[in-house]
Protein backbone atom coordinates (compact mmCIF):
# COMPACT_ATOMS: atom_id res chain seq x y z
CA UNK A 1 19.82 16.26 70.22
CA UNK A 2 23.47 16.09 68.84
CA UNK A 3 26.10 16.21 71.39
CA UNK A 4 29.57 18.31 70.92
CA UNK A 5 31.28 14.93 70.03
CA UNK A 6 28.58 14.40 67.12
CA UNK A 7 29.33 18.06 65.90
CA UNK A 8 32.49 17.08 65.63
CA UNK A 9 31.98 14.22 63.95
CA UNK A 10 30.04 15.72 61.50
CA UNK A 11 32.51 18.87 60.65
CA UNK A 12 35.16 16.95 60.58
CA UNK A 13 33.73 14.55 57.70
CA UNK A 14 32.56 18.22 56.18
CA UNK A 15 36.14 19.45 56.47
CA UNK A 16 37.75 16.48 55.58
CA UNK A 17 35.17 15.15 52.60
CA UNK A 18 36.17 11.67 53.38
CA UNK A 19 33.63 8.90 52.65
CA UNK A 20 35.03 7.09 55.71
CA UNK A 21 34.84 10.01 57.96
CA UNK A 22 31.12 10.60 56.76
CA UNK A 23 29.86 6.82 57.56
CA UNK A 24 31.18 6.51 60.31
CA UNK A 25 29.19 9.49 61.79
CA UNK A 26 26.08 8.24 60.25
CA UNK A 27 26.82 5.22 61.40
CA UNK A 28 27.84 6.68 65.40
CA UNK A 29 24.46 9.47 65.36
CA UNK A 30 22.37 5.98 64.03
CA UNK A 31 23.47 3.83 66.91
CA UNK A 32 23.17 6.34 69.82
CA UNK A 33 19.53 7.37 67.82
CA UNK A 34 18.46 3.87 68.29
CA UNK A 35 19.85 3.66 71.84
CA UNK A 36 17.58 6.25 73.11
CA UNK A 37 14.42 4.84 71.19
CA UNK A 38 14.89 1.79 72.87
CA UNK A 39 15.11 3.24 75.94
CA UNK A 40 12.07 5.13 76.07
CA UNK A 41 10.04 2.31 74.30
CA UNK A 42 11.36 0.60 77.49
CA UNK A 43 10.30 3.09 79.84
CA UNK A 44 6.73 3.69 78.76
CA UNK A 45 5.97 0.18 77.85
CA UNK A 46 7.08 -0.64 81.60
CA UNK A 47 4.66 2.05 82.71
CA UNK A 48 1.85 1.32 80.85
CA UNK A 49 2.17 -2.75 81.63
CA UNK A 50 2.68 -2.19 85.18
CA UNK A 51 0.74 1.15 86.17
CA UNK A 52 0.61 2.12 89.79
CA UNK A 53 -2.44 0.42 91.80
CA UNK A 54 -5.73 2.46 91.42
CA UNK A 55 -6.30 4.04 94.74
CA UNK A 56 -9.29 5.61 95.54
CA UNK A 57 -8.98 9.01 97.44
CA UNK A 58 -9.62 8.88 101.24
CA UNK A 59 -12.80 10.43 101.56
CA UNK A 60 -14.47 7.70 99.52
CA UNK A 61 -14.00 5.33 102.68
CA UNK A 62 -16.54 7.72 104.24
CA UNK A 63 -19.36 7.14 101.88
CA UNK A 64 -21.61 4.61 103.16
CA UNK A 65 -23.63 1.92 101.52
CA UNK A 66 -27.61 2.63 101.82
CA UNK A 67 -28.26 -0.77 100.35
CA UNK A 68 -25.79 -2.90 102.86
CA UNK A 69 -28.94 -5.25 102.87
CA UNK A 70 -30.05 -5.53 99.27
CA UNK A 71 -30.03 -8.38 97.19
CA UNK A 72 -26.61 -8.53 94.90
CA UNK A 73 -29.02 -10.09 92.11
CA UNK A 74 -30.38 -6.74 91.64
CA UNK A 75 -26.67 -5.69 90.70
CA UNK A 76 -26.02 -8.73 88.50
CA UNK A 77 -28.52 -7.39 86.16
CA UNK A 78 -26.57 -4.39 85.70
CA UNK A 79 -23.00 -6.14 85.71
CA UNK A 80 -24.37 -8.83 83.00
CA UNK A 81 -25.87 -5.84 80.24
CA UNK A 82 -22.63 -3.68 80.41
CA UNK A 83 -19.47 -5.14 83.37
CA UNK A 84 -18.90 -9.26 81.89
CA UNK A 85 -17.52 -8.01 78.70
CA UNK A 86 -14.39 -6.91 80.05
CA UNK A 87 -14.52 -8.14 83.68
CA UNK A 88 -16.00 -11.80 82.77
CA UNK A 89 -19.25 -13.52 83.72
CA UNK A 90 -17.79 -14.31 86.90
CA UNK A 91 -16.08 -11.00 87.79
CA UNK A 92 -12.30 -12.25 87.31
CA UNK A 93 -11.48 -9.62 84.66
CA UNK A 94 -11.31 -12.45 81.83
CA UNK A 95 -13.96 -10.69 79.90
CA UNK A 96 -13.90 -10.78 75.56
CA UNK A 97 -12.42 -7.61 75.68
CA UNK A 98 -9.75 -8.11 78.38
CA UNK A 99 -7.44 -9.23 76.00
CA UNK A 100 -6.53 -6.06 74.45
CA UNK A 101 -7.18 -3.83 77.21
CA UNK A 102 -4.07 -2.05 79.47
CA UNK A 103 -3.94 -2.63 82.05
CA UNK A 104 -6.09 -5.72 82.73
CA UNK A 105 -9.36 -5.22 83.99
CA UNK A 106 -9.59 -5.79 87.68
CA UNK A 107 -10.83 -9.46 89.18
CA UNK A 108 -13.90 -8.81 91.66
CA UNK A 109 -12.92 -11.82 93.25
CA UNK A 110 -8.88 -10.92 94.19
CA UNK A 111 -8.35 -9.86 98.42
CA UNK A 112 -7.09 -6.54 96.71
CA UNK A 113 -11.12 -5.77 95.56
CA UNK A 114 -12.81 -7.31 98.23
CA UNK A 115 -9.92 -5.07 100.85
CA UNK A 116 -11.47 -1.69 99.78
CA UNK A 117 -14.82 -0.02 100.87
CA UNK A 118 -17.71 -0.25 99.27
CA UNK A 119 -17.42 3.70 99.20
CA UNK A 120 -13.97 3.13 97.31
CA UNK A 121 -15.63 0.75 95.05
CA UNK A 122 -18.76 3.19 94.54
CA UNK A 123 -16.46 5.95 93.21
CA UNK A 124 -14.46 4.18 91.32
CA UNK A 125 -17.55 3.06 89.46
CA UNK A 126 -18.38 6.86 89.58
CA UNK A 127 -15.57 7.98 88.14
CA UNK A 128 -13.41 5.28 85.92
CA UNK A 129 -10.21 5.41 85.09
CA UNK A 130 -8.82 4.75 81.37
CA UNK A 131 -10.14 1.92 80.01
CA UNK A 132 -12.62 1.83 83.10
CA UNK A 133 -15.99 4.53 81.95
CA UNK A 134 -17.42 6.57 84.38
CA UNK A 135 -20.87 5.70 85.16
CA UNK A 136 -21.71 8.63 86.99
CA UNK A 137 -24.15 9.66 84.55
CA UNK A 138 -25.06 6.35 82.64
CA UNK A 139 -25.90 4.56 85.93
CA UNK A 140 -28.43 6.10 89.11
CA UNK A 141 -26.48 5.85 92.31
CA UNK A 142 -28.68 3.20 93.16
CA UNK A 143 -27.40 0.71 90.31
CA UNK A 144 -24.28 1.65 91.09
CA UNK A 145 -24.27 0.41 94.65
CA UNK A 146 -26.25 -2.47 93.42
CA UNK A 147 -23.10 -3.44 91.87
CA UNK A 148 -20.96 -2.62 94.69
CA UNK A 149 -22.95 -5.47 96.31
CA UNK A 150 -22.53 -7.69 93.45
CA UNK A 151 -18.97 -7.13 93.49
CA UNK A 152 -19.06 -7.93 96.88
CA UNK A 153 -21.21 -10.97 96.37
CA UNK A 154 -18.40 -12.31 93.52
CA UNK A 155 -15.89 -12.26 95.98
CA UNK A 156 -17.69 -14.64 98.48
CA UNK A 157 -17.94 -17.47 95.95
């Protein structure tokens, strides 16, 4: 939006009809234009490089694991057909696809993973987030705390 100086401006090189008067406004509305695009290219590239940490909501520390016990093989087989590609063979979030993803996949193996509950883990699985599909209806509950375990299992290598 113009402000009252760049009205001004712009009736006085009207008024005046001088080609001076006239690129220097251009020249004034230009810089403060490009001011303000770079600012907001700023702002929302800072955002989207550096988006606030994915917090599950408190009730999902309630859910409990039914397969505390089960072997985390059962979820590799899941993480291998559809998780490595973004979050690497080895859970690290080095997949192929990492690369162009924002933000970054998560690593199964960081103290910031292996800190939540498996119920935060399960719904995050449930639900996604951006990049991040919901498998609530591609995976059973089952397979998806298969791969809680296996995410569990990354972090203790």
């Amino acid at each position: 939006m113009e402000s009252n100086s760049d009205l001004h401006c712009i009736m006085t090189a009207i008024i005046k009809n001088t080609t001076h008067q006239k690129y220097f406004c251009s020249k004034l509305i230009l810089v403060k234009f490009l001011m303000m695009l770079l600012f907001v290219t700023f702002v929302f590239k800072a955002n989207a490089q550096n988006p606030a940490p994915w917090k599950a909501p408190t009730f999902a520390d309630t859910l409990q694991n039914p397969l505390v016990n089960d072997n985390p093989q059962n979820g590799k087989k899941v993480f291998m057909s559809i998780c490595f590609v973004c979050h690497g063979e080895k859970g690290k979030g080095d997949g192929i696809a990492s690369a162009q993803l924002k933000p970054k996949p998560a690593n199964f193996t960081s103290d910031f993973i292996q800190n939540q509950s498996d119920g935060a883990l399960f719904w995050k699985l449930s639900t996604g987030r951006g990049a991040m599909v919901s498998f609530q209806k591609t995976l059973t509950p089952i397979q998806r705390w298969q791969m809680v375990n296996y995410i569990r299992f990354l972090g203790k290598k």
